[in-house]
PDB file of N, CA and C in Angstrom:
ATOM      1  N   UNK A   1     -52.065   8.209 -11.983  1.00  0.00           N
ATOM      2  CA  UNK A   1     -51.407   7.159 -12.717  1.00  0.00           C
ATOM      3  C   UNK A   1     -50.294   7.736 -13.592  1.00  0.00           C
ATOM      4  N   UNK A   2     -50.707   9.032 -14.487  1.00  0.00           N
ATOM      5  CA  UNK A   2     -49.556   9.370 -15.021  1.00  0.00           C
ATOM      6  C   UNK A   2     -48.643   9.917 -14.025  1.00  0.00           C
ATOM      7  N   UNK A   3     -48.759  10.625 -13.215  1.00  0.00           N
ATOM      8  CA  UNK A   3     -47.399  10.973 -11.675  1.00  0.00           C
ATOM      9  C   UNK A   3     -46.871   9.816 -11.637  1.00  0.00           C
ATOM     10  N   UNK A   4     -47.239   8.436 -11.297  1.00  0.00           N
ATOM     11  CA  UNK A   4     -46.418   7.618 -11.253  1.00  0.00           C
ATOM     12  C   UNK A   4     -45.745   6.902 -12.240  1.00  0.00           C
ATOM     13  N   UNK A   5     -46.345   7.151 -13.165  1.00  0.00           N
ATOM     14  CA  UNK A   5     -45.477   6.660 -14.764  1.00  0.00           C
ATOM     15  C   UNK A   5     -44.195   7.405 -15.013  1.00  0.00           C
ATOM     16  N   UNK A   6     -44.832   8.787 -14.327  1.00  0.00           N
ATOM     17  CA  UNK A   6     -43.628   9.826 -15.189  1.00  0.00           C
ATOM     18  C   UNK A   6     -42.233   9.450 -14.086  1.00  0.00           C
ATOM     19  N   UNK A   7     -42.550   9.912 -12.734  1.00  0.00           N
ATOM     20  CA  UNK A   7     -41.648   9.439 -12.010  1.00  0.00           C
ATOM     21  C   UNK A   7     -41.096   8.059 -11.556  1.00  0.00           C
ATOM     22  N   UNK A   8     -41.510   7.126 -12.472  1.00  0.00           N
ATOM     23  CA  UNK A   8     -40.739   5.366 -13.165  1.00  0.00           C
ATOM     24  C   UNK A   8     -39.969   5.875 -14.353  1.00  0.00           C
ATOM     25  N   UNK A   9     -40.487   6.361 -15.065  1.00  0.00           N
ATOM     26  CA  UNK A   9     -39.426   6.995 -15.929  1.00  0.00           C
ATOM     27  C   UNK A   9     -38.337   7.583 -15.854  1.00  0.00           C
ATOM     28  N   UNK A  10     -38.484   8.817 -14.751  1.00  0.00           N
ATOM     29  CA  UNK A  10     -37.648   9.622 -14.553  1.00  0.00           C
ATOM     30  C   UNK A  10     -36.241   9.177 -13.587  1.00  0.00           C
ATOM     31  N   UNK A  11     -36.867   8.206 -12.658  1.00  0.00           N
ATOM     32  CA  UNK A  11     -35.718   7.514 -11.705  1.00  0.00           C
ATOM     33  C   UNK A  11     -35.234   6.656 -12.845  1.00  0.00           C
ATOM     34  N   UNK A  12     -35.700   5.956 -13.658  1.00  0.00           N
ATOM     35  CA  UNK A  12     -35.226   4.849 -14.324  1.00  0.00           C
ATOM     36  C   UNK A  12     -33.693   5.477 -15.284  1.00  0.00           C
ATOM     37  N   UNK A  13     -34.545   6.852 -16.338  1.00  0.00           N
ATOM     38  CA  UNK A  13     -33.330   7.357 -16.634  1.00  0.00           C
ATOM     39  C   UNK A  13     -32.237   7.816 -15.614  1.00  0.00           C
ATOM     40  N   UNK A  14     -32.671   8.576 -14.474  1.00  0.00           N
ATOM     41  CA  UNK A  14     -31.461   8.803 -14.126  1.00  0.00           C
ATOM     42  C   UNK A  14     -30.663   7.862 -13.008  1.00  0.00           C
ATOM     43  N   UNK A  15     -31.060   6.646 -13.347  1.00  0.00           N
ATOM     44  CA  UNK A  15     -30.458   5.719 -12.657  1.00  0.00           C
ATOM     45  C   UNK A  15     -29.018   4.881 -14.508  1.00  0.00           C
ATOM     46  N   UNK A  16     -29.901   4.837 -15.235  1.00  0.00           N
ATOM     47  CA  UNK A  16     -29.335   4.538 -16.444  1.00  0.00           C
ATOM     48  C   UNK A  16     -28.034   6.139 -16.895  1.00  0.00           C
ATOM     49  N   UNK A  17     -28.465   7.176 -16.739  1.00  0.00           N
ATOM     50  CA  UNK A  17     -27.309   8.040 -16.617  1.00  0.00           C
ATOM     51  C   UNK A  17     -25.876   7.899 -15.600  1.00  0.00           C
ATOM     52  N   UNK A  18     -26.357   7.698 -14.329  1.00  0.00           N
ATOM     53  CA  UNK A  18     -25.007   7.335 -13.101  1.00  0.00           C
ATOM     54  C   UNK A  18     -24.903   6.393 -13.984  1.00  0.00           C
ATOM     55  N   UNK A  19     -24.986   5.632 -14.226  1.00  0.00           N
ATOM     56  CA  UNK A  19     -24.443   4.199 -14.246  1.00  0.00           C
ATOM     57  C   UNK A  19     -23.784   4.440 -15.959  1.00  0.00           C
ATOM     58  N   UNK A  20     -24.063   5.106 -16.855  1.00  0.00           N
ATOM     59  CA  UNK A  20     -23.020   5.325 -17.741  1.00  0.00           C
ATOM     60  C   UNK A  20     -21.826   6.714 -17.615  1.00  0.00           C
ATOM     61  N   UNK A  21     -22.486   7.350 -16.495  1.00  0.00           N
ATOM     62  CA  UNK A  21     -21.021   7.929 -16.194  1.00  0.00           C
ATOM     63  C   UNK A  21     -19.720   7.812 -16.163  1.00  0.00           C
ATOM     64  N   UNK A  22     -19.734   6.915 -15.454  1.00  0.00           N
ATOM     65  CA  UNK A  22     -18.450   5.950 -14.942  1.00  0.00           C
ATOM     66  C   UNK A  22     -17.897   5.070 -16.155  1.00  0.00           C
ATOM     67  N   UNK A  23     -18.410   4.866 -16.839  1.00  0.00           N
ATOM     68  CA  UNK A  23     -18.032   4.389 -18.078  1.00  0.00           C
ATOM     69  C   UNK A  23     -17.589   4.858 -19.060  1.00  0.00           C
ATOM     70  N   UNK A  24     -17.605   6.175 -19.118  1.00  0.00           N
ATOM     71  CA  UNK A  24     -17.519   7.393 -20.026  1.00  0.00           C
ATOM     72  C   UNK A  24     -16.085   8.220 -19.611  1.00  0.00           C
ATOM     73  N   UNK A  25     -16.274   7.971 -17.881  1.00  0.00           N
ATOM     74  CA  UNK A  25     -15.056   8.931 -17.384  1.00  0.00           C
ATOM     75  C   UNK A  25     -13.597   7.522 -17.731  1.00  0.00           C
ATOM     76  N   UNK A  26     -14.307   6.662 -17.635  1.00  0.00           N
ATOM     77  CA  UNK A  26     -13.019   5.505 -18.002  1.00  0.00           C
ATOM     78  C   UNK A  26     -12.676   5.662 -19.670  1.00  0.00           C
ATOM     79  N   UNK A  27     -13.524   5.845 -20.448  1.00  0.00           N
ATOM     80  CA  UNK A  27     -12.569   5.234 -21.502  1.00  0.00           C
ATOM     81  C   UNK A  27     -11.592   6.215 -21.984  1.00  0.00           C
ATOM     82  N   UNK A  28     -10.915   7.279 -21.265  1.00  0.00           N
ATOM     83  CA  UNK A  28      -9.659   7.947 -21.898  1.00  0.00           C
ATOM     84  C   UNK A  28      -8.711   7.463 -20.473  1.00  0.00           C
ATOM     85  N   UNK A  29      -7.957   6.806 -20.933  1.00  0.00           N
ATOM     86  CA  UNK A  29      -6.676   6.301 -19.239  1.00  0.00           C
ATOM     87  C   UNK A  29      -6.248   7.563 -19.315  1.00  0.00           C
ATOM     88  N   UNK A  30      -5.897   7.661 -17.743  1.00  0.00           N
ATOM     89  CA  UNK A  30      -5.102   9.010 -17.221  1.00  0.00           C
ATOM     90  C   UNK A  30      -3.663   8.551 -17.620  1.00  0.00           C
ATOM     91  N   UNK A  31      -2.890   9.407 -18.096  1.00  0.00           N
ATOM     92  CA  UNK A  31      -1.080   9.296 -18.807  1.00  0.00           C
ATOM     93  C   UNK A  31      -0.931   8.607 -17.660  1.00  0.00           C
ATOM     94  N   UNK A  32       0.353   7.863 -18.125  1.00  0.00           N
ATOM     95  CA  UNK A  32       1.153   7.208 -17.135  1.00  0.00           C
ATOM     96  C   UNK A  32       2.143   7.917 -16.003  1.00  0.00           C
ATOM     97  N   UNK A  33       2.234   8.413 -15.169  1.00  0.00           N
ATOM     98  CA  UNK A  33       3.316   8.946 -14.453  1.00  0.00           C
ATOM     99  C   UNK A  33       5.061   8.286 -14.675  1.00  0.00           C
ATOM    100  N   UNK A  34       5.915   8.787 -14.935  1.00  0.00           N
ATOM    101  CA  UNK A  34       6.847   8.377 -15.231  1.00  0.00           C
ATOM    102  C   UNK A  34       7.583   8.232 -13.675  1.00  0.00           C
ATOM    103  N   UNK A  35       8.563   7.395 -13.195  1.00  0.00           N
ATOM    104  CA  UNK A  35       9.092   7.116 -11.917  1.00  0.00           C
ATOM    105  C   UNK A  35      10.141   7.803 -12.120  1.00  0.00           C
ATOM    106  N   UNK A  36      10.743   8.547 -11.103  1.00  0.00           N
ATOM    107  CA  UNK A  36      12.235   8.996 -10.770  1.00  0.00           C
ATOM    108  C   UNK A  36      13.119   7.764 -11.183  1.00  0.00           C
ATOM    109  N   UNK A  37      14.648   8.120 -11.825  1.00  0.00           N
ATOM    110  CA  UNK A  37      15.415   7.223 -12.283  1.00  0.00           C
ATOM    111  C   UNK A  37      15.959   6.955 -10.533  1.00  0.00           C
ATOM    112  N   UNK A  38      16.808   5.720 -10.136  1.00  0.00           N
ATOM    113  CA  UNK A  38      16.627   5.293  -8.747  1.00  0.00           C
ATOM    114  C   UNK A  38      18.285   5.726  -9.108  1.00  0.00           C
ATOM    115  N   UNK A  39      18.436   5.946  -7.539  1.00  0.00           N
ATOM    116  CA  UNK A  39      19.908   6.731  -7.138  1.00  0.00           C
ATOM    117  C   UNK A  39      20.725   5.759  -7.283  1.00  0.00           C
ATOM    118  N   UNK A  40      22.199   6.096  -7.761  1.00  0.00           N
ATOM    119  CA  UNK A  40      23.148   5.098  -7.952  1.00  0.00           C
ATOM    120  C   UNK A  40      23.911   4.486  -6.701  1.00  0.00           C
ATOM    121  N   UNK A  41      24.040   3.479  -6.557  1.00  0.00           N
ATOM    122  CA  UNK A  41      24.571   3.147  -4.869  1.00  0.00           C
ATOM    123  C   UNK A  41      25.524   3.064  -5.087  1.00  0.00           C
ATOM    124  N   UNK A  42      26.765   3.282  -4.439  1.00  0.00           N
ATOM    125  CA  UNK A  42      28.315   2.954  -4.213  1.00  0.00           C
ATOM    126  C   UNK A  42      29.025   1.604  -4.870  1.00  0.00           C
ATOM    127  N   UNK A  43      29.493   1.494  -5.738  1.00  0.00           N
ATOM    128  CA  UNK A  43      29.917  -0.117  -6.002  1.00  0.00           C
ATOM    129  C   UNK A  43      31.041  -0.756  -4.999  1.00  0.00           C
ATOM    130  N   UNK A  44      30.866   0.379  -3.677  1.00  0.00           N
ATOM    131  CA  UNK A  44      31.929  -0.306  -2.740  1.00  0.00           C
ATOM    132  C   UNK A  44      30.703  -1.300  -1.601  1.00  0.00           C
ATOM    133  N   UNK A  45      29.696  -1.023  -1.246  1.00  0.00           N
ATOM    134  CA  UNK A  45      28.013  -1.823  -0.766  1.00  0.00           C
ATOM    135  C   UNK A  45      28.100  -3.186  -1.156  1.00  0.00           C
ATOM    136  N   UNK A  46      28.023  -3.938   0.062  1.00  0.00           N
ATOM    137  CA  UNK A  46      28.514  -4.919   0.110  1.00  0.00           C
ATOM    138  C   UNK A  46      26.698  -5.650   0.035  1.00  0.00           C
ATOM    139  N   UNK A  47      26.433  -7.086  -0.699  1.00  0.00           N
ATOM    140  CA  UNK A  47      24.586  -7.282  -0.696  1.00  0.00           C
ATOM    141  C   UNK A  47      24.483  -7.348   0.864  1.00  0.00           C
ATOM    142  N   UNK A  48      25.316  -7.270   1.880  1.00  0.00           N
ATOM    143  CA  UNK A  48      24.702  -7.307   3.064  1.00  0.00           C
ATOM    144  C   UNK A  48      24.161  -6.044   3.744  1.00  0.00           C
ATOM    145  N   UNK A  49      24.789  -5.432   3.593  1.00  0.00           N
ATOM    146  CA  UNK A  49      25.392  -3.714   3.633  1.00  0.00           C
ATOM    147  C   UNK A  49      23.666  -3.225   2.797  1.00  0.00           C
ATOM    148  N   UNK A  50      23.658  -3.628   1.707  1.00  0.00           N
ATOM    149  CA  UNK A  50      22.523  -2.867   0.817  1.00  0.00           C
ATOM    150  C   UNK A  50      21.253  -3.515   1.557  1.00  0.00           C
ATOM    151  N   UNK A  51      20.962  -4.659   1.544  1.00  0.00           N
ATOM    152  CA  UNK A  51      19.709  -5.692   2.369  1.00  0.00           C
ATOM    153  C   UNK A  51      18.952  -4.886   3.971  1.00  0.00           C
ATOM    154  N   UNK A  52      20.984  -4.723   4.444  1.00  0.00           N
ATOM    155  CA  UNK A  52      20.384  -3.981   6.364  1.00  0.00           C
ATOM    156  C   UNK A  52      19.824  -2.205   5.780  1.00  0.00           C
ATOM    157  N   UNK A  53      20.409  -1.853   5.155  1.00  0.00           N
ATOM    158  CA  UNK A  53      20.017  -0.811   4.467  1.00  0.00           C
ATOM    159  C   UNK A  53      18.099  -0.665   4.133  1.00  0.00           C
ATOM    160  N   UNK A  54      18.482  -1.814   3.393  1.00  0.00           N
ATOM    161  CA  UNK A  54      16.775  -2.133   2.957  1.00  0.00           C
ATOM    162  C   UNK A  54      15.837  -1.871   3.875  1.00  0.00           C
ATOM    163  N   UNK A  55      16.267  -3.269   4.622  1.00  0.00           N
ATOM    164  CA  UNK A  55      15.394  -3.523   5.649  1.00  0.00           C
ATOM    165  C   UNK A  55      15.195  -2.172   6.838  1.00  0.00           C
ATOM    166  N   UNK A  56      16.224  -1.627   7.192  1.00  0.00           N
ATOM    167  CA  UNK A  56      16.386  -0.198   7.769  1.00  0.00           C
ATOM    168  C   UNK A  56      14.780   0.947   7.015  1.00  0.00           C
ATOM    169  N   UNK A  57      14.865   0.403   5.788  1.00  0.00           N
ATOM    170  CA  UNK A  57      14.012   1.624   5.410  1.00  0.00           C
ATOM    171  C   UNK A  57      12.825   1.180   5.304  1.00  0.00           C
ATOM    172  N   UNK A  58      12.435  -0.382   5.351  1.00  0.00           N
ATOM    173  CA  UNK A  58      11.043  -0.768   5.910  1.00  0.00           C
ATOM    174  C   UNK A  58      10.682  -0.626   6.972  1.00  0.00           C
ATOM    175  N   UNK A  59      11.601  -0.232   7.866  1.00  0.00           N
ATOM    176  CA  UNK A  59      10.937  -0.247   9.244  1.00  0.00           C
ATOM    177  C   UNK A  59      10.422   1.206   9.676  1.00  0.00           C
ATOM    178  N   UNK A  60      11.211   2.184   9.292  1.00  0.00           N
ATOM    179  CA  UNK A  60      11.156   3.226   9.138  1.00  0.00           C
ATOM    180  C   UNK A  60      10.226   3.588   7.945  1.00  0.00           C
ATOM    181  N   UNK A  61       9.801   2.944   6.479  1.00  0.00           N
ATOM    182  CA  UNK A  61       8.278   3.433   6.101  1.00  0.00           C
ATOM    183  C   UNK A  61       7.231   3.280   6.444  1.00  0.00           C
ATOM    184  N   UNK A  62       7.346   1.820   7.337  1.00  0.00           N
ATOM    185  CA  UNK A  62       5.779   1.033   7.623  1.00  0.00           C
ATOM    186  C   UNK A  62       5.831   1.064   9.211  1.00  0.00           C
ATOM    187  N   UNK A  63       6.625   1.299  10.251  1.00  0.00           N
ATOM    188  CA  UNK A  63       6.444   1.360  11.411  1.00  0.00           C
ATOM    189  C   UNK A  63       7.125   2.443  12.278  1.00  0.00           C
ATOM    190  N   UNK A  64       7.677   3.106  12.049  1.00  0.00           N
ATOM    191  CA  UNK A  64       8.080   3.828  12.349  1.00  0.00           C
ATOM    192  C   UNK A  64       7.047   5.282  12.739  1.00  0.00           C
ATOM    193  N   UNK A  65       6.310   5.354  11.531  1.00  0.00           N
ATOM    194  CA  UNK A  65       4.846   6.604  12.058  1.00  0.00           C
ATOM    195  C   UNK A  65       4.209   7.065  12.949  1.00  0.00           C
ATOM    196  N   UNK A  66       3.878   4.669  13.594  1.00  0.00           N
ATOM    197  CA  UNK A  66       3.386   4.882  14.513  1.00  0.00           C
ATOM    198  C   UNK A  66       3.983   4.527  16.105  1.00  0.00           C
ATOM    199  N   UNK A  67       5.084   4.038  15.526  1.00  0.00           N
ATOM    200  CA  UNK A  67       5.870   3.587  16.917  1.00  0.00           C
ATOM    201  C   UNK A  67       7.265   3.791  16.666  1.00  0.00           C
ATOM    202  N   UNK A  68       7.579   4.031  18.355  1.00  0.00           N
ATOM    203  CA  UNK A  68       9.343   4.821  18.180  1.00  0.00           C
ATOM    204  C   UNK A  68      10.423   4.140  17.920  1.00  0.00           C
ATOM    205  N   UNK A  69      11.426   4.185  17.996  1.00  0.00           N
ATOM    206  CA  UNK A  69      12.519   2.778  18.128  1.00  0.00           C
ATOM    207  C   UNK A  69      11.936   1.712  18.144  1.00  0.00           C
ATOM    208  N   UNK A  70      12.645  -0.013  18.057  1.00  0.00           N
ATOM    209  CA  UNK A  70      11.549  -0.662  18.236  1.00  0.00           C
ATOM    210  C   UNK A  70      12.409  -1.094  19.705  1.00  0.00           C
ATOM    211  N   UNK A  71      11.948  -2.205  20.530  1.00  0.00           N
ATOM    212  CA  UNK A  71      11.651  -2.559  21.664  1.00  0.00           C
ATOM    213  C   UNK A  71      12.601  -4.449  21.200  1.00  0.00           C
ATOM    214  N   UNK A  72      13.124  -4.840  22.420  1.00  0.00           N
ATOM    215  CA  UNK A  72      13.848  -6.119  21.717  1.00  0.00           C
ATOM    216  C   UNK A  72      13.185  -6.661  22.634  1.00  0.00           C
ATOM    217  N   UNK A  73      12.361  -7.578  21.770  1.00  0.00           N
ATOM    218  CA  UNK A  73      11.707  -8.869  22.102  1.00  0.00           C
ATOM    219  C   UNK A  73      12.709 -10.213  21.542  1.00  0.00           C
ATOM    220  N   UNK A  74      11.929 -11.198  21.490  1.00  0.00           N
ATOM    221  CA  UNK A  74      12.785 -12.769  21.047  1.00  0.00           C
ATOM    222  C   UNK A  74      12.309 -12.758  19.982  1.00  0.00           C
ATOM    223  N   UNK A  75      12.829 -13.401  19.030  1.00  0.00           N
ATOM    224  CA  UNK A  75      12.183 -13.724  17.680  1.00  0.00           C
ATOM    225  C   UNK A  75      10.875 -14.140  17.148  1.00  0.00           C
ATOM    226  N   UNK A  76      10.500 -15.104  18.303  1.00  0.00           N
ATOM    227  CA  UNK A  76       9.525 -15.671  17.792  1.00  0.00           C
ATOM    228  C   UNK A  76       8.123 -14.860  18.138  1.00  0.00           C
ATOM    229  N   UNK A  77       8.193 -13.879  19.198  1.00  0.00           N
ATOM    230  CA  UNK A  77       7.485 -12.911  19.577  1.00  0.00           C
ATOM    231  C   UNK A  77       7.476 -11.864  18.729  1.00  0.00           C
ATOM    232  N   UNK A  78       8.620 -11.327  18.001  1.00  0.00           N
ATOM    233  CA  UNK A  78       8.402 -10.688  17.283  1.00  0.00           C
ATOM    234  C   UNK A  78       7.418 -10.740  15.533  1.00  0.00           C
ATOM    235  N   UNK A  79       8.050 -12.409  15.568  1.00  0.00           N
ATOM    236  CA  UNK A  79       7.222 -12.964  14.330  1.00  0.00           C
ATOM    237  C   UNK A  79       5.573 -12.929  14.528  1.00  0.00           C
ATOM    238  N   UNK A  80       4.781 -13.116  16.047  1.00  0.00           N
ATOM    239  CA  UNK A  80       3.534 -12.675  16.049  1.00  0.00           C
ATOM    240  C   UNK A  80       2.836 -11.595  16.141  1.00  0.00           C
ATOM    241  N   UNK A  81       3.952 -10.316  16.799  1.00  0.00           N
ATOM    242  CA  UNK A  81       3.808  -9.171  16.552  1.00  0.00           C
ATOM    243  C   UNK A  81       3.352  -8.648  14.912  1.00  0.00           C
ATOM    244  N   UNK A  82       4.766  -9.158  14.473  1.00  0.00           N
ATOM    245  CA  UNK A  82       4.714  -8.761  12.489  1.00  0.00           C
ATOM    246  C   UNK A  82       3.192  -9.225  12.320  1.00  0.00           C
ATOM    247  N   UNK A  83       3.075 -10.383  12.292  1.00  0.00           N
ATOM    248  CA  UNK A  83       1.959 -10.952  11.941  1.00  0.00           C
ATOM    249  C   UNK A  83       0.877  -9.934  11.658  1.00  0.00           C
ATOM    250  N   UNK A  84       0.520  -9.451  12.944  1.00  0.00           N
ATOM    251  CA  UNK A  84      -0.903  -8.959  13.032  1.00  0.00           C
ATOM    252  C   UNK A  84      -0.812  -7.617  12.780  1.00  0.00           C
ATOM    253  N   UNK A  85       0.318  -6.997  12.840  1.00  0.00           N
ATOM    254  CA  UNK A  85       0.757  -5.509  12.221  1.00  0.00           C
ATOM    255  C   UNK A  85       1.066  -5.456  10.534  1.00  0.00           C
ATOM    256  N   UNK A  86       1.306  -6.400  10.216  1.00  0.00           N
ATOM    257  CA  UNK A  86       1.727  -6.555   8.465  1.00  0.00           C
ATOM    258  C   UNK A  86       0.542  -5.905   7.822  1.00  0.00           C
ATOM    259  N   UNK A  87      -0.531  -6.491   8.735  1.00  0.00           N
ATOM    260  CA  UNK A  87      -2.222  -6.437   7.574  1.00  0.00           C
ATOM    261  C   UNK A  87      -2.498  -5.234   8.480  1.00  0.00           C
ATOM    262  N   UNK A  88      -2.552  -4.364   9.415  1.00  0.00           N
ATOM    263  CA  UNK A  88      -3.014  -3.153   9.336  1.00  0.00           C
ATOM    264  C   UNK A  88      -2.002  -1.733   8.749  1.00  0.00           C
ATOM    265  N   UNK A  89      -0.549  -2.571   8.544  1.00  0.00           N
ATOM    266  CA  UNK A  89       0.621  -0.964   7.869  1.00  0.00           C
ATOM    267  C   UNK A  89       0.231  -1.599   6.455  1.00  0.00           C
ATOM    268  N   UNK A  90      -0.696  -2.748   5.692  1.00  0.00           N
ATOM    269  CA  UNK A  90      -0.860  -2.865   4.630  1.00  0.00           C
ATOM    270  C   UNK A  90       1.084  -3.235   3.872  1.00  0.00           C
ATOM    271  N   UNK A  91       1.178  -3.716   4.225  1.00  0.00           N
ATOM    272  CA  UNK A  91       2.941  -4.471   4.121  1.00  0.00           C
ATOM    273  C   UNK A  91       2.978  -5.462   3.153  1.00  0.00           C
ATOM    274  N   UNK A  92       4.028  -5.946   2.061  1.00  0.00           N
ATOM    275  CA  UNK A  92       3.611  -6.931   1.726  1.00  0.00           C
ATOM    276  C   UNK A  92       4.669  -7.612   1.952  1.00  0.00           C
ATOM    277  N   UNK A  93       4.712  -9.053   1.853  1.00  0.00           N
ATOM    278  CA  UNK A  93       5.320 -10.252   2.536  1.00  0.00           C
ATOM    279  C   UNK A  93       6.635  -9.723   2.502  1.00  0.00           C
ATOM    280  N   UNK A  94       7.138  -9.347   1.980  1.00  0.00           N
ATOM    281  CA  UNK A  94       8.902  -9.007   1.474  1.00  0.00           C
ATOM    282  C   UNK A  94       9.307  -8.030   2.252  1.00  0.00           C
ATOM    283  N   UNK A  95       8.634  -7.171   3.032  1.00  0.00           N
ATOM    284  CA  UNK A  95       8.255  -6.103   3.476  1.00  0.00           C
ATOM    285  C   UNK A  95       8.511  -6.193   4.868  1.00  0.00           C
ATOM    286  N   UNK A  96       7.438  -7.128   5.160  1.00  0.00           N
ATOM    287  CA  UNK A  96       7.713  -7.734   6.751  1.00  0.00           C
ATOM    288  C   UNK A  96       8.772  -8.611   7.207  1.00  0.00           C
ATOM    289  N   UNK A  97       9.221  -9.367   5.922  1.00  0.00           N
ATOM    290  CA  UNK A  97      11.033 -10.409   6.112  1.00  0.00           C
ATOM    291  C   UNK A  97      11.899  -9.239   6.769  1.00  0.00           C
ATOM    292  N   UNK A  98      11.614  -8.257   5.781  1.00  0.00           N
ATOM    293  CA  UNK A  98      12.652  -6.925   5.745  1.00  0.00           C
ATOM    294  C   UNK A  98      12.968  -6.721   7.293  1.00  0.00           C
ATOM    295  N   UNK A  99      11.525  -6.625   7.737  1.00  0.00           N
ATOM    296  CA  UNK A  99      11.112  -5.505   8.719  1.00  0.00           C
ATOM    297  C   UNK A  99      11.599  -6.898  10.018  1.00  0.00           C
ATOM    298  N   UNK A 100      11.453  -7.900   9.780  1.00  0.00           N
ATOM    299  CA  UNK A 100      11.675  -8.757  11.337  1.00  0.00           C
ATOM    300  C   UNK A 100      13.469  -8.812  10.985  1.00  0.00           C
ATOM    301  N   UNK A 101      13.816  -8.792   9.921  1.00  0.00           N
ATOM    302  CA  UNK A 101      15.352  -9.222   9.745  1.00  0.00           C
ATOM    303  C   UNK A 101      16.070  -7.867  10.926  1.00  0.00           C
ATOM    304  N   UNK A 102      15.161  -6.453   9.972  1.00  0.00           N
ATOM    305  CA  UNK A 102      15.236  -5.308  11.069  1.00  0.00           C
ATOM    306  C   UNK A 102      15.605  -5.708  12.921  1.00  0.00           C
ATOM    307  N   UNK A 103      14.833  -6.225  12.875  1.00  0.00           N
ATOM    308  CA  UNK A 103      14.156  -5.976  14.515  1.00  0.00           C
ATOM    309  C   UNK A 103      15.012  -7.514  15.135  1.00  0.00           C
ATOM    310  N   UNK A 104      15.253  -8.080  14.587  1.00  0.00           N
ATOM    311  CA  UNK A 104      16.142  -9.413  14.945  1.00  0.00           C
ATOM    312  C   UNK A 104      17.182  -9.702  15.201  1.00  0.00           C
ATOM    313  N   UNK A 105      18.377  -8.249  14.249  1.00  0.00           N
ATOM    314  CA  UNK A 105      19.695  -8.221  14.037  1.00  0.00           C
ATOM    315  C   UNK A 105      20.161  -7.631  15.418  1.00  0.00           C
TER     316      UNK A 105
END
């Protein structure tokens, strides 16, 4: 009876220890990382010029890794393609406009 008292005890604390770990390692925040100041663009860049630009470099962060050039489909094929590729390159909506404006032009 006491073996099993002691070892109710003993899981109990060290179930009550994990569980204030994590609580302990949180309350000092890690510093903030400061961001690189962003490169100055040409004031001759026209917003169309800067946008194909954009979009150029979404396709090339989020698809490009895994696939080569892209392939010219029709639009609306391409819009179900994006679709189901957005949620596995983890993309977000602005991301994928970018990326079909890419693949459309």
């Amino acid at each position: 009876m006491k073996v099993k008292t002691a070892l109710l005890l003993l899981c109990t604390m060290a179930l009550l220890a994990s569980s204030a770990i994590p609580a302990v390692a949180g309350s000092h925040p890690a510093p903030k990382k400061r961001s690189a100041p962003a490169a100055p663009t040409p004031a001759s860049q026209t917003d169309a010029e800067k946008r194909a630009l954009t979009a150029d470099a979404a396709y090339k962060s989020n698809c490009l890794r895994c696939h080569g050039e892209p392939r010219k489909y029709s639009e609306r094929a391409m819009k179900t393609i994006l679709r189901h590729m957005r949620v596995r390159a983890n993309m977000t909506e602005e991301e994928a406009r970018l990326v079909l404006e890419y693949l459309t032009k």
